[in-house]
Protein backbone atom coordinates (compact mmCIF):
# COMPACT_ATOMS: atom_id res chain seq x y z
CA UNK A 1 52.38 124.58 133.07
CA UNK A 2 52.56 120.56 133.08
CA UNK A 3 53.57 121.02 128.96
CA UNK A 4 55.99 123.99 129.66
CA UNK A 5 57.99 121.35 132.37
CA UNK A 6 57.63 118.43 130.09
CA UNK A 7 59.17 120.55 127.06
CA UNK A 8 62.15 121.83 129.17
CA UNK A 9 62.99 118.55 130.07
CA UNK A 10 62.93 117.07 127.12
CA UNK A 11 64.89 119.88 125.44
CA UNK A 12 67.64 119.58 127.94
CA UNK A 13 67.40 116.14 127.14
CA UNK A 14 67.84 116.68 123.39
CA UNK A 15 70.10 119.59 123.71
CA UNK A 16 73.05 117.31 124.92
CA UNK A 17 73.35 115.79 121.52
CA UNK A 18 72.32 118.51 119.21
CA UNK A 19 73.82 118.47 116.16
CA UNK A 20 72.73 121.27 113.69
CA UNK A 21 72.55 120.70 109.83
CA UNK A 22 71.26 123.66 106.87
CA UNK A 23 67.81 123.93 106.07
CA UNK A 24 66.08 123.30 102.89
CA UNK A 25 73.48 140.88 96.33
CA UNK A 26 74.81 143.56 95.05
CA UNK A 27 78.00 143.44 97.19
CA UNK A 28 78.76 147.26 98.29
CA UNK A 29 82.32 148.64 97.60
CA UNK A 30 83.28 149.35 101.14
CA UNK A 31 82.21 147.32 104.07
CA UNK A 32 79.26 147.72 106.78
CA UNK A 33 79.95 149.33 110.34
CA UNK A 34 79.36 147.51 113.58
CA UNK A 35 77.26 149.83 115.70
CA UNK A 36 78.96 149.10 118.72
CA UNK A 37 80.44 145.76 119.87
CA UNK A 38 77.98 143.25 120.93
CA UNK A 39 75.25 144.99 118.70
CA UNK A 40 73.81 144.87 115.46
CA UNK A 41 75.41 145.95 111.95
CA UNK A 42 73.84 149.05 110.66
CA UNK A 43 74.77 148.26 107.03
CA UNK A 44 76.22 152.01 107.11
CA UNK A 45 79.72 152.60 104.78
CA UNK A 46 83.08 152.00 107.16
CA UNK A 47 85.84 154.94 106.59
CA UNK A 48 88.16 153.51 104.28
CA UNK A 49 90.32 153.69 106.97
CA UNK A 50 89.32 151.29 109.32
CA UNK A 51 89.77 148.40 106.50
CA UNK A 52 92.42 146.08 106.42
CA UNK A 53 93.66 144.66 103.25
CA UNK A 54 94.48 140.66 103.83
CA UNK A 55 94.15 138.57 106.31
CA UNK A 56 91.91 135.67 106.83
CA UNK A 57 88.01 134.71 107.49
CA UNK A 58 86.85 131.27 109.17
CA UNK A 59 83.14 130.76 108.35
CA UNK A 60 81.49 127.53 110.61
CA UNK A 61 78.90 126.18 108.26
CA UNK A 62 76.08 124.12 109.82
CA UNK A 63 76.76 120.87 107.95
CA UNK A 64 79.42 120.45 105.27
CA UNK A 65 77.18 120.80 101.80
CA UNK A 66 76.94 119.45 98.59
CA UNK A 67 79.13 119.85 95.69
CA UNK A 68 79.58 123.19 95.12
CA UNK A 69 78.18 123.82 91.28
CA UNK A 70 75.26 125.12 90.18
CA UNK A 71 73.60 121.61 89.28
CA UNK A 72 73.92 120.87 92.99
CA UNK A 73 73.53 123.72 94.82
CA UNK A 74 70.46 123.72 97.22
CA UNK A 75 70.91 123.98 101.06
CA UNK A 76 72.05 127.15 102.85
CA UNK A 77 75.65 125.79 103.64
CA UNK A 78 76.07 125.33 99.75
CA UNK A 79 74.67 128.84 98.84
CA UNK A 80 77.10 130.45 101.14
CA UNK A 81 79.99 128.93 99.66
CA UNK A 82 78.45 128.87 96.28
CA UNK A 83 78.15 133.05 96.18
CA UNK A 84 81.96 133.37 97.06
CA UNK A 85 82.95 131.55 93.59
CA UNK A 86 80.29 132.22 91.69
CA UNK A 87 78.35 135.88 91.15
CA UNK A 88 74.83 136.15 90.17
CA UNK A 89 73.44 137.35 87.25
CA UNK A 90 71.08 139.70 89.47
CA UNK A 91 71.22 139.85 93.50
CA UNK A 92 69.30 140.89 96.42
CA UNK A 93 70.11 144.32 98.15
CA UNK A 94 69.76 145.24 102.08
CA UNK A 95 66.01 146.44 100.98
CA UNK A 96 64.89 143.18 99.51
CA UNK A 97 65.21 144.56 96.06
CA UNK A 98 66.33 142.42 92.83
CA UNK A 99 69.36 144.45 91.36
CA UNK A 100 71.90 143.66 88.86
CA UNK A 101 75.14 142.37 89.40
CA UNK A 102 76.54 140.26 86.07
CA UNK A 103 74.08 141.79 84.21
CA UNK A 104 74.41 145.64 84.10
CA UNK A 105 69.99 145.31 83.47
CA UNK A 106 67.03 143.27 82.96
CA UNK A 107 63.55 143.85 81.59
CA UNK A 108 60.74 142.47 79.94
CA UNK A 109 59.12 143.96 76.50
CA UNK A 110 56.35 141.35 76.25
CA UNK A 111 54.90 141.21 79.73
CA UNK A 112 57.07 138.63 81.06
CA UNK A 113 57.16 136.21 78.31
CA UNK A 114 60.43 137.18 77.49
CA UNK A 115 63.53 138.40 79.51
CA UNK A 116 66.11 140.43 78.20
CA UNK A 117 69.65 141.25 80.20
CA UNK A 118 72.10 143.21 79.17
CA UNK A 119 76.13 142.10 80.58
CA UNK A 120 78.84 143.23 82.15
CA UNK A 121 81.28 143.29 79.64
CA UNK A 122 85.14 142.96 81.37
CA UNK A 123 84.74 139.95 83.21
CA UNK A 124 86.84 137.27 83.41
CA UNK A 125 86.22 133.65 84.85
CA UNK A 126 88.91 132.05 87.17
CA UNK A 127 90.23 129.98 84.40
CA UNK A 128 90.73 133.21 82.33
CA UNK A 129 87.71 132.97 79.94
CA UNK A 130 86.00 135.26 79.17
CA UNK A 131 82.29 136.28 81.05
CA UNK A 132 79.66 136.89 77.57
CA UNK A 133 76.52 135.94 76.43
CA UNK A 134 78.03 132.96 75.07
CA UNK A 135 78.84 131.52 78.40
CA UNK A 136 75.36 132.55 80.01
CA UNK A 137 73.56 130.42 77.24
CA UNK A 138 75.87 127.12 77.98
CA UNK A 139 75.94 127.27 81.69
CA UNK A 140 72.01 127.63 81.17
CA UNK A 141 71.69 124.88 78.68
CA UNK A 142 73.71 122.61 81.28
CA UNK A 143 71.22 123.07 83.81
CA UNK A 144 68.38 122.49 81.44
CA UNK A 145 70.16 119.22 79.96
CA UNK A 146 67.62 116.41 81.91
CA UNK A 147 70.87 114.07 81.84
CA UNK A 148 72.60 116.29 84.46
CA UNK A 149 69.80 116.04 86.98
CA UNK A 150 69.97 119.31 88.25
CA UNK A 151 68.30 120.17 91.91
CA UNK A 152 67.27 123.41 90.00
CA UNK A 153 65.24 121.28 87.11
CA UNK A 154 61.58 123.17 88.63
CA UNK A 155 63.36 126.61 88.18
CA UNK A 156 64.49 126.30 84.85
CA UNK A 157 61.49 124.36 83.35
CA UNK A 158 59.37 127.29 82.06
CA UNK A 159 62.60 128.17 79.78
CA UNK A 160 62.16 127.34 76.11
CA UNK A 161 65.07 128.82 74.65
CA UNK A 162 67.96 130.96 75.87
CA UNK A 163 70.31 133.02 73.24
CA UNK A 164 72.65 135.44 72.94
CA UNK A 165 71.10 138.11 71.21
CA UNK A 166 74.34 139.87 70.61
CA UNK A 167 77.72 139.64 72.63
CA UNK A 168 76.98 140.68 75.66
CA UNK A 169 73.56 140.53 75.64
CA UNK A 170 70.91 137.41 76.36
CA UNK A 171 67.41 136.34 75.96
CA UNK A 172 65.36 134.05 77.82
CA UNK A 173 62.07 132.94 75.84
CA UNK A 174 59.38 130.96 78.32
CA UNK A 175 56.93 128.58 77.94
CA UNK A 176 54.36 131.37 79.68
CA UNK A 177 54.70 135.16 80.95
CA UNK A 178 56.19 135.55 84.33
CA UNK A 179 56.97 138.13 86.89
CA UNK A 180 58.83 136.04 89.15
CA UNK A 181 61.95 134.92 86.74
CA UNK A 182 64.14 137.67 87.45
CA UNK A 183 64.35 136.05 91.30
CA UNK A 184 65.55 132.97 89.82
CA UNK A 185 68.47 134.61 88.81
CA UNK A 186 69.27 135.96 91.96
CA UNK A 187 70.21 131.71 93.42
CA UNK A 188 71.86 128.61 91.66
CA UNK A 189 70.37 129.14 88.24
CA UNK A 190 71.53 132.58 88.14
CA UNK A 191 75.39 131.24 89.22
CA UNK A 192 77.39 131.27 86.03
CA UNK A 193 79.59 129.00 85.70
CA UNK A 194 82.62 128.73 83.02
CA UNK A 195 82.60 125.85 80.62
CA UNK A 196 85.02 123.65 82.67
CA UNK A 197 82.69 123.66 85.51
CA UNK A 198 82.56 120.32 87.63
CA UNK A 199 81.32 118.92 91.11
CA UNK A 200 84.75 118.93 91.68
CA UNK A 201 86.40 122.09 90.46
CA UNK A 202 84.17 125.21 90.68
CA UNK A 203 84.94 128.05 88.22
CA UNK A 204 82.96 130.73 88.15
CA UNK A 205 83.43 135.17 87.87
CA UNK A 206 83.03 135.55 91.91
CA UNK A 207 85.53 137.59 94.29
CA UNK A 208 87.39 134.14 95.61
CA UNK A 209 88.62 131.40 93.48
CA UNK A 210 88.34 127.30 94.94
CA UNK A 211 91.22 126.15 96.28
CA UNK A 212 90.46 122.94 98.15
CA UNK A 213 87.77 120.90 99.42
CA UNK A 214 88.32 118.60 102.13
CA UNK A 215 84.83 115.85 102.54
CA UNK A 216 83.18 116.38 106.01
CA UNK A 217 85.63 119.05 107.00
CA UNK A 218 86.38 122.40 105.08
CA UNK A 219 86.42 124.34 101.94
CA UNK A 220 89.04 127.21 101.39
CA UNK A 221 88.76 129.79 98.79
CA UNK A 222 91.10 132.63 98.10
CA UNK A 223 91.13 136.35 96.88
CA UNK A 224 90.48 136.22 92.86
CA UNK A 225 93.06 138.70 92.12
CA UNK A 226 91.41 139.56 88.76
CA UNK A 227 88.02 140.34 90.03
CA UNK A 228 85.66 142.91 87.88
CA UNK A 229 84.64 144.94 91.14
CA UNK A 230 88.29 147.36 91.80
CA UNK A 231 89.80 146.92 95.04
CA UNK A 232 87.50 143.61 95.98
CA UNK A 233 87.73 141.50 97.71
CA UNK A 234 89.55 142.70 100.88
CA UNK A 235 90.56 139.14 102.10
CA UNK A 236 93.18 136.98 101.21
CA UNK A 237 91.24 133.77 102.16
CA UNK A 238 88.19 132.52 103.54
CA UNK A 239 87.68 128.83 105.11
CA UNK A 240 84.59 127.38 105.58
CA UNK A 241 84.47 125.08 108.12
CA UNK A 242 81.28 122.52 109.16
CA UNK A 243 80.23 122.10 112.62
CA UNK A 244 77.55 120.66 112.79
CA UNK A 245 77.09 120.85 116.53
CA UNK A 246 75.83 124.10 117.88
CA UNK A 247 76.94 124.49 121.05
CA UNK A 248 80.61 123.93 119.38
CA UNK A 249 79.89 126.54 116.92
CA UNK A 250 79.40 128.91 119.78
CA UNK A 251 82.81 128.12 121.75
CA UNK A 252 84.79 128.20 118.68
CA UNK A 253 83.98 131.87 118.02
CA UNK A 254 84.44 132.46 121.41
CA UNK A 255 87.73 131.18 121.56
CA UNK A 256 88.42 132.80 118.14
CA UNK A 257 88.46 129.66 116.24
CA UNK A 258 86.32 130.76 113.99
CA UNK A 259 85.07 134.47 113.21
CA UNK A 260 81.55 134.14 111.65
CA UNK A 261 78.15 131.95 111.29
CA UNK A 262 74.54 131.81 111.24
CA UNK A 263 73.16 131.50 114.55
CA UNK A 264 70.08 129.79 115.30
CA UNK A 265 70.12 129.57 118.57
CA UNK A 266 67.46 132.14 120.00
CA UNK A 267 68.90 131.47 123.21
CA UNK A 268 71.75 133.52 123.03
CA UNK A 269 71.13 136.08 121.25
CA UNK A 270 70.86 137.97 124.20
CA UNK A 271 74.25 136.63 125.58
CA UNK A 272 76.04 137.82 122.53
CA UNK A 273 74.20 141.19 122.44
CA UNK A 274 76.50 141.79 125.38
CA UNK A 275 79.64 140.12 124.74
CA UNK A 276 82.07 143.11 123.16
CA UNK A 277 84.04 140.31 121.02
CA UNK A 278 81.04 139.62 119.45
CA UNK A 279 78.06 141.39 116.96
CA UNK A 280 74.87 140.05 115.87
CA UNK A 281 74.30 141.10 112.36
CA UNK A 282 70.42 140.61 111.78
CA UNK A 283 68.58 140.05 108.65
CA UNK A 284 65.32 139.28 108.80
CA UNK A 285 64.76 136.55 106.39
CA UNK A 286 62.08 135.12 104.19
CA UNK A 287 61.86 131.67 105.75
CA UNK A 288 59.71 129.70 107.68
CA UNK A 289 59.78 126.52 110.06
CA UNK A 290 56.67 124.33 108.89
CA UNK A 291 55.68 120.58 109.17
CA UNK A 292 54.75 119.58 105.42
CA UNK A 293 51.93 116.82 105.35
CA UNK A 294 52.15 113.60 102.74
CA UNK A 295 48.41 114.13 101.73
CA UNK A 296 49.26 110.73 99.21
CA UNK A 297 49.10 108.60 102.19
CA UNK A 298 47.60 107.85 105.81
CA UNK A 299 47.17 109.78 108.00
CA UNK A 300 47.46 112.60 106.25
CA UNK A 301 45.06 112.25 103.18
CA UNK A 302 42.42 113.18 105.76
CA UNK A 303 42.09 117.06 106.17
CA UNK A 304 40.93 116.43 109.74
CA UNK A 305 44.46 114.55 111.20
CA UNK A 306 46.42 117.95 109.03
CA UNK A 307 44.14 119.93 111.51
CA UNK A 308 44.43 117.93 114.13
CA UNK A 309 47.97 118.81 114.26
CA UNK A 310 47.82 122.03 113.88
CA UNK A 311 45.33 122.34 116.99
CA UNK A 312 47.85 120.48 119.15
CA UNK A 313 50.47 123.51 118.45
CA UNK A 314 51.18 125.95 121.42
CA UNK A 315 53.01 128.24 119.16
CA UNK A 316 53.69 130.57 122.42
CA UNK A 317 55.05 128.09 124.47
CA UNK A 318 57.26 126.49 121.94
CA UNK A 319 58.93 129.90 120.95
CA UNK A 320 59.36 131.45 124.39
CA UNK A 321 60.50 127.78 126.27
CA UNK A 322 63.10 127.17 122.51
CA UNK A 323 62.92 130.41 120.60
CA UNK A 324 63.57 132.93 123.64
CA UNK A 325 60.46 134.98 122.37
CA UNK A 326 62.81 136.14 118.84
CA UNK A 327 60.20 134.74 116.90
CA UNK A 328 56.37 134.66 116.31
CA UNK A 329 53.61 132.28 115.80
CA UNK A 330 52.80 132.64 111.47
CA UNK A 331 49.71 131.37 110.19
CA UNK A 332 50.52 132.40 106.04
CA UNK A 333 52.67 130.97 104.23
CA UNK A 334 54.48 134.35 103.25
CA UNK A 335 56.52 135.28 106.11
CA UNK A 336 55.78 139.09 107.45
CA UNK A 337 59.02 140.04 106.36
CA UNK A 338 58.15 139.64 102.52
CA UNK A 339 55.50 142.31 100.61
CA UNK A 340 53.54 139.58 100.04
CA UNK A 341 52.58 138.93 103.53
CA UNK A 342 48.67 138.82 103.71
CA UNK A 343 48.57 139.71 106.91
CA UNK A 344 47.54 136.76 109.50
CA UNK A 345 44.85 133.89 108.54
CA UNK A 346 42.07 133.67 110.50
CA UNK A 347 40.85 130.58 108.99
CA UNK A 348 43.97 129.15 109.84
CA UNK A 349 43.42 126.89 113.11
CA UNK A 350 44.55 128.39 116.18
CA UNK A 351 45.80 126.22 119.20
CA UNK A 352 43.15 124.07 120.99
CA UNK A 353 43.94 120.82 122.62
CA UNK A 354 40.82 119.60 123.35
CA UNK A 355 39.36 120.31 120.14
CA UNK A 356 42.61 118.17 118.58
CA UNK A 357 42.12 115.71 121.29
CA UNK A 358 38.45 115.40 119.79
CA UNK A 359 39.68 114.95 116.05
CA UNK A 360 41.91 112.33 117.22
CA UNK A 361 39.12 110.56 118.97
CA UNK A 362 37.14 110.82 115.96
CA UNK A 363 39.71 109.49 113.47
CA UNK A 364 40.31 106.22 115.52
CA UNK A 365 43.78 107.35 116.35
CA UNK A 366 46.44 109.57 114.72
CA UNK A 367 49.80 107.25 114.24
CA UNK A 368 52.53 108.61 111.93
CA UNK A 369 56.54 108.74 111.81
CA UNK A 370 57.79 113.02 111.97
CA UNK A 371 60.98 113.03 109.92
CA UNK A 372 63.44 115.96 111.16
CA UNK A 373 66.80 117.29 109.54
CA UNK A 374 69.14 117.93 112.27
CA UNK A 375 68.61 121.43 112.35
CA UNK A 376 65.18 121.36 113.83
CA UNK A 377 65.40 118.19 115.78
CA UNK A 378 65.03 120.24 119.02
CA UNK A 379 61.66 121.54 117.45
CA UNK A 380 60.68 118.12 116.34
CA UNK A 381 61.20 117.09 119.77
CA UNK A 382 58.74 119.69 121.49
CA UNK A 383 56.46 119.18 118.56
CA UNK A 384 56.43 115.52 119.81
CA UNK A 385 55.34 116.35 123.13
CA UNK A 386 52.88 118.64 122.20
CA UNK A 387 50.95 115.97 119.87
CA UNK A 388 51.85 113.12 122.36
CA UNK A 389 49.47 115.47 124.47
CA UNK A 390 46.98 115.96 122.41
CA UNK A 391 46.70 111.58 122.05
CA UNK A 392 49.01 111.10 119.05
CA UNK A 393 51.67 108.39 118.71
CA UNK A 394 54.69 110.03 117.20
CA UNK A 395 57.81 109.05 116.48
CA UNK A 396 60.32 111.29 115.24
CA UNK A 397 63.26 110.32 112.72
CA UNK A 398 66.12 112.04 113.14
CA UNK A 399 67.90 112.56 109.72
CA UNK A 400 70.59 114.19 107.84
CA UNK A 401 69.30 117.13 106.03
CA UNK A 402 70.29 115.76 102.57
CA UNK A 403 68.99 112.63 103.25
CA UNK A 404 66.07 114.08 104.87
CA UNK A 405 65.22 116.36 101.67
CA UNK A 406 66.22 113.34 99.51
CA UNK A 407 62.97 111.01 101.40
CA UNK A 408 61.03 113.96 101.30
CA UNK A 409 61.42 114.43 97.42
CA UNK A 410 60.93 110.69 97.19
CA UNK A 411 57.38 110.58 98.79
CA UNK A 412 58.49 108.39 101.27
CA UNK A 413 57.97 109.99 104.35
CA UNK A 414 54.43 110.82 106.60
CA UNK A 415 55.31 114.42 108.05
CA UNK A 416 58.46 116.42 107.72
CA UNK A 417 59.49 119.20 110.08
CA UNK A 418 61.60 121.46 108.02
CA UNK A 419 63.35 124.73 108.16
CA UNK A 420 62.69 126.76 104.63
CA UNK A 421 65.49 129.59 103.90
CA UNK A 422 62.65 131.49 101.86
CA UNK A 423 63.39 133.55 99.15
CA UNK A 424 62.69 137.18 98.07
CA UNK A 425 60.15 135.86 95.20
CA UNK A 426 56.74 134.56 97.20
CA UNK A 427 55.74 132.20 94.44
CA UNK A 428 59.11 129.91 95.24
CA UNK A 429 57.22 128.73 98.30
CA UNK A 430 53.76 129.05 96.79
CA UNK A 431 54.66 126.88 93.73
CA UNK A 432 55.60 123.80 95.52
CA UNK A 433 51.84 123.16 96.23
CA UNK A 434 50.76 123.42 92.42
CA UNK A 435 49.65 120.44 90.76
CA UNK A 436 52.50 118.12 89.19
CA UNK A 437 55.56 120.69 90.31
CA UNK A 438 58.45 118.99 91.20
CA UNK A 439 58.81 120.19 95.11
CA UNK A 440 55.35 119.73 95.30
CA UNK A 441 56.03 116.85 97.96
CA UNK A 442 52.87 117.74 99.92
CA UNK A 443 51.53 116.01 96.76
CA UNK A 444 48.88 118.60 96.80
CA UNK A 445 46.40 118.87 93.67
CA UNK A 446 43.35 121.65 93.66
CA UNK A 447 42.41 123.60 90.63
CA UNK A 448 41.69 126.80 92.73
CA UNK A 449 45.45 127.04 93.90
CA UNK A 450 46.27 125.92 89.97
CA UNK A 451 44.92 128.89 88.71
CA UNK A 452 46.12 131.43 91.63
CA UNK A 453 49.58 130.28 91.18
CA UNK A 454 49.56 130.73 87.52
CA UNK A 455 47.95 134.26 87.75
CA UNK A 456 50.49 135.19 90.29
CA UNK A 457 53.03 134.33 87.68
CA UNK A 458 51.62 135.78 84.69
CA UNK A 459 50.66 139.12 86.23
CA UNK A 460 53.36 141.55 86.24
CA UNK A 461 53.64 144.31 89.13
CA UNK A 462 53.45 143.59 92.64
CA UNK A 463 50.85 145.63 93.70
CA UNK A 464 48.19 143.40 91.44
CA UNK A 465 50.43 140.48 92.33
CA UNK A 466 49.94 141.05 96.73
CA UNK A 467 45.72 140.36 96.36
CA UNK A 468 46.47 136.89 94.39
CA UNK A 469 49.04 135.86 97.18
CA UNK A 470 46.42 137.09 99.55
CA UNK A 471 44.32 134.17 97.50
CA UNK A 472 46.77 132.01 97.63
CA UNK A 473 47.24 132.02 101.53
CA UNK A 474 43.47 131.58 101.98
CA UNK A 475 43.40 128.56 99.74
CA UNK A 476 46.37 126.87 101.25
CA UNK A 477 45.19 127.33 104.97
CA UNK A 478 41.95 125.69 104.04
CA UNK A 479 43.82 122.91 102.81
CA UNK A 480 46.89 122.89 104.77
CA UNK A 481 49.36 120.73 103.01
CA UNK A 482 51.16 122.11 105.86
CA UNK A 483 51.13 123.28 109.45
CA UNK A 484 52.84 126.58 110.17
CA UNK A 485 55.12 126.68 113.35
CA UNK A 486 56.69 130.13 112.70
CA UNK A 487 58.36 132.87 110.37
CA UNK A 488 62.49 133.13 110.36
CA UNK A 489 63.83 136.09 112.27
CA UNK A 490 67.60 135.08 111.36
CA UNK A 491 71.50 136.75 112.66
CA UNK A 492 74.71 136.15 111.99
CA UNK A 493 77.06 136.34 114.73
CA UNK A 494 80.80 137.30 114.17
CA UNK A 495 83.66 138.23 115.86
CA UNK A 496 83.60 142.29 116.52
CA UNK A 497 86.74 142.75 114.44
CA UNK A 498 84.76 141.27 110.96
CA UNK A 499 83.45 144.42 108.95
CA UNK A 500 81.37 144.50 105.93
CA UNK A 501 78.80 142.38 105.96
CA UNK A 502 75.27 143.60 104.21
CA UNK A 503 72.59 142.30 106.09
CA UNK A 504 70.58 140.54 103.20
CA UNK A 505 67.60 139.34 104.00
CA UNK A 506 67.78 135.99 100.98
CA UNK A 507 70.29 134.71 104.49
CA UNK A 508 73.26 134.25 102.15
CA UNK A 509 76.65 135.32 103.50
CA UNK A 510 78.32 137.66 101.20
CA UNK A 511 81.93 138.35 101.72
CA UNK A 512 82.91 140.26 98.66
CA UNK A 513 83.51 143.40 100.82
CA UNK A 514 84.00 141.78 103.74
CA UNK A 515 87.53 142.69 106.05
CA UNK A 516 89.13 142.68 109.33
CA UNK A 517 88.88 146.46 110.94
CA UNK A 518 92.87 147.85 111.43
């Protein structure tokens, strides 16, 4: 009880200058149906007749992102506006399934050593060039080019060669078989861009064109009036605003200010279940919110202070005093909503202050600095109060989220509270604790997870695939680069009039079919 008080405090305390920033497909032809105002989408077809052509969208994005090209792309805010300028080569449906979208069809004849997709022919790019296999092999080139430093360089390093085989028609040859490369074409790598492509002019085959971007404020798109998919998009135009503050997210779509974000905010999901301007479109997700350890550096090289932390974690108390009781406690790395979830870790620790207070005692101390993107700073906060219990000093630094990921990727940081978007491939998250990857900031090395994560890779089908995760999450728990606080359960909320919106569970807003009902 004496935590519970001391964590609504200090919430209240750090809810009064909250300020929210992002965390680290196939489009159907006729939008979803509200079941209801105030309740969820159903992702059911609307009757043609409720849609309105025109009109205008205001989405409030949590932080205003980076530049908007593929090179670039990395945080949830940029993905959202990223997928309404560019399409992907392959997408992910309302059943977590990787289906084409610029390619008409993708398969492997070697085992996953190569990767063979055929185009959509009849495409056109904004700037009136034409969508081939051509194009696919110099927007992939660009990314692979180590001069343009691209955020993507760990996705694209297994590729050796990428050519057009014929017209419409492309080959990727990698360094090694893998079953997980189709997912990569489903985010940033996957984002064609035209040849004229540029931090500061977008151009890509998607269902709005860029019009304007506006630093720290808004990006506006309008309706690509050439667009492959007949009758798409519905709306005219679509501004995407950032706000970072939450609480100011929610009274602008109150007020009508704006008609659509994510929301966060456990708290009031209740609240808007009732409201009748308002729906909560849920999607699941394949993210997580986690605490990644520096294991290069005090006081986190020791496996006992990575414990220690994770013993001073009341998971139930943190999600029903913040989280409203949407979310649960996760002790694998592969959220429950993937089909690579192992089920739960029982070698994972569980939550036991004295036992943490003991470790602490036995280490001389536990001292370190927890750095926090704004998005989870509320988090960070009870996380504070829990270890500050448990006989830790903590301070937390509150960050940016660029900057955040930016010291993170640096190795200049002791413990990082982050919020993961997932993705619909389990060996994204897996990978970043392989030895010598890229976003392996944990800074992780054992042969044991080596040689999982490159027989996850190399086997193709997921039912042989599921026991190596299984591995996987056994091997990282008894390491724990990482503690776990919990598995995404994410919504959208929007303004009851907004239609069409598939409920995705990659978390990326897509708007292709989008409208206003009539």
């Amino acid at each position: 009880m004496k935590l519970r008080a001391l964590l609504v405090c200090m919430l209240l305390l750090a809810a009064c200058g909250n300020d929210d920033s992002p965390n680290e497909q196939a489009e159907a032809a006729t939008p979803a149906a509200a079941s209801g105002s105030g309740g969820e989408v159903d992702g059911s077809s609307t009757d043609a007749n409720d849609v309105r052509r025109g009109g205008e969208l205001t989405y409030a994005l949590v932080s205003f992102p980076e530049p908007i090209d593929p090179l670039s792309i990395t945080t949830r805010s940029a993905k959202d506006v990223g997928r309404t300028i560019f399409d992907t080569l392959v997408t992910v449906d309302e059943s977590a399934e990787i289906v084409p979208l610029l390619a008409e069809s993708f398969e492997t004849p070697d085992g996953g050593a190569t990767w063979v997709l055929d185009l959509r022919e009849g495409v056109l790019f904004h700037d009136g060039t034409t969508f081939d296999a051509a194009s696919v092999v110099a927007h992939t080139e660009r990314l692979m080019d180590p001069e343009n430093n691209c955020r993507c360089i760990a996705s694209v390093s297994s590729i050796t060669s990428v050519e057009a085989t014929d017209d419409f028609q492309v080959t990727y040859t990698l360094e090694a078989p893998s079953a997980s490369f189709p997912a990569t074409l489903a985010g940033p790598v996957g984002m064609i861009g035209a040849a004229g492509t540029s931090p500061d002019l977008p151009i890509g085959t998607g269902p709005f064109t860029f019009v304007e971007s506006i630093q720290d404020d808004s990006i506006r798109v309008e309706r690509n009036p050439d667009y492959w998919q007949d009758g798409l998009p519905y709306l005219d135009e679509v501004t995407f605003r950032a706000i970072p503050d939450s609480a100011t997210r929610y009274a602008a779509i109150q007020s009508g200010e704006v008609d659509m974000y994510w929301e966060n905010s456990y708290q009031r999901w209740q609240e808007i279940r009732g409201n009748d301007d308002l729906q909560l479109i849920e999607f699941g997700g394949f993210g997580s919110y986690y605490i990644t350890f520096n294991m290069g550096r005090p006081p986190f090289d020791q496996i006992e202070a990575r414990r220690a932390v994770a013993m001073a974690l009341d998971l139930e108390t943190l999600h029903e005093t913040l989280h409203a009781g949407q979310i649960q406690p996760a002790t694998s790395i592969f959220p429950r909503n993937t089909w690579a979830y192992p089920g739960e870790i029982d070698s994972y620790p569980t939550y036991d202050l004295e036992g943490a207070r003991g470790l602490v005692e036995d280490l001389g101390g536990i001292s370190f600095t927890l750095l926090t993107p704004e998005l989870v700073y509320e988090q960070a906060v009870a996380v504070q109060a829990m270890l500050m219990e448990a006989g830790m000093d903590v301070d937390v630094q509150r960050s940016e989220n660029i900057a955040a990921i930016e010291q993170v990727t640096a190795g200049d940081y002791d413990a990082a509270q982050f919020s993961f978007t997932g993705d619909i491939e389990p060996l994204v998250f897996a990978s970043r604790y392989g030895t010598g990857n890229p976003r392996n900031t944990a800074q992780m090395s054992d042969p044991r997870m080596d040689e999982l994560l490159e027989a996850a890779d190399t086997t193709i089908g997921n039912d042989d695939r599921a026991g190596i995760f299984a591995e996987i999450a056994e091997v990282a728990a008894e390491i724990m680069p990482y503690a776990l606080l919990a598995n995404h359960n994410d919504a959208w909320v929007a303004r009851a009039d907004i239609l069409g919106i598939p409920s995705t569970p990659d978390g990326v807003v897509k708007l292709t079919s989008a409208s206003r009902s009539s």
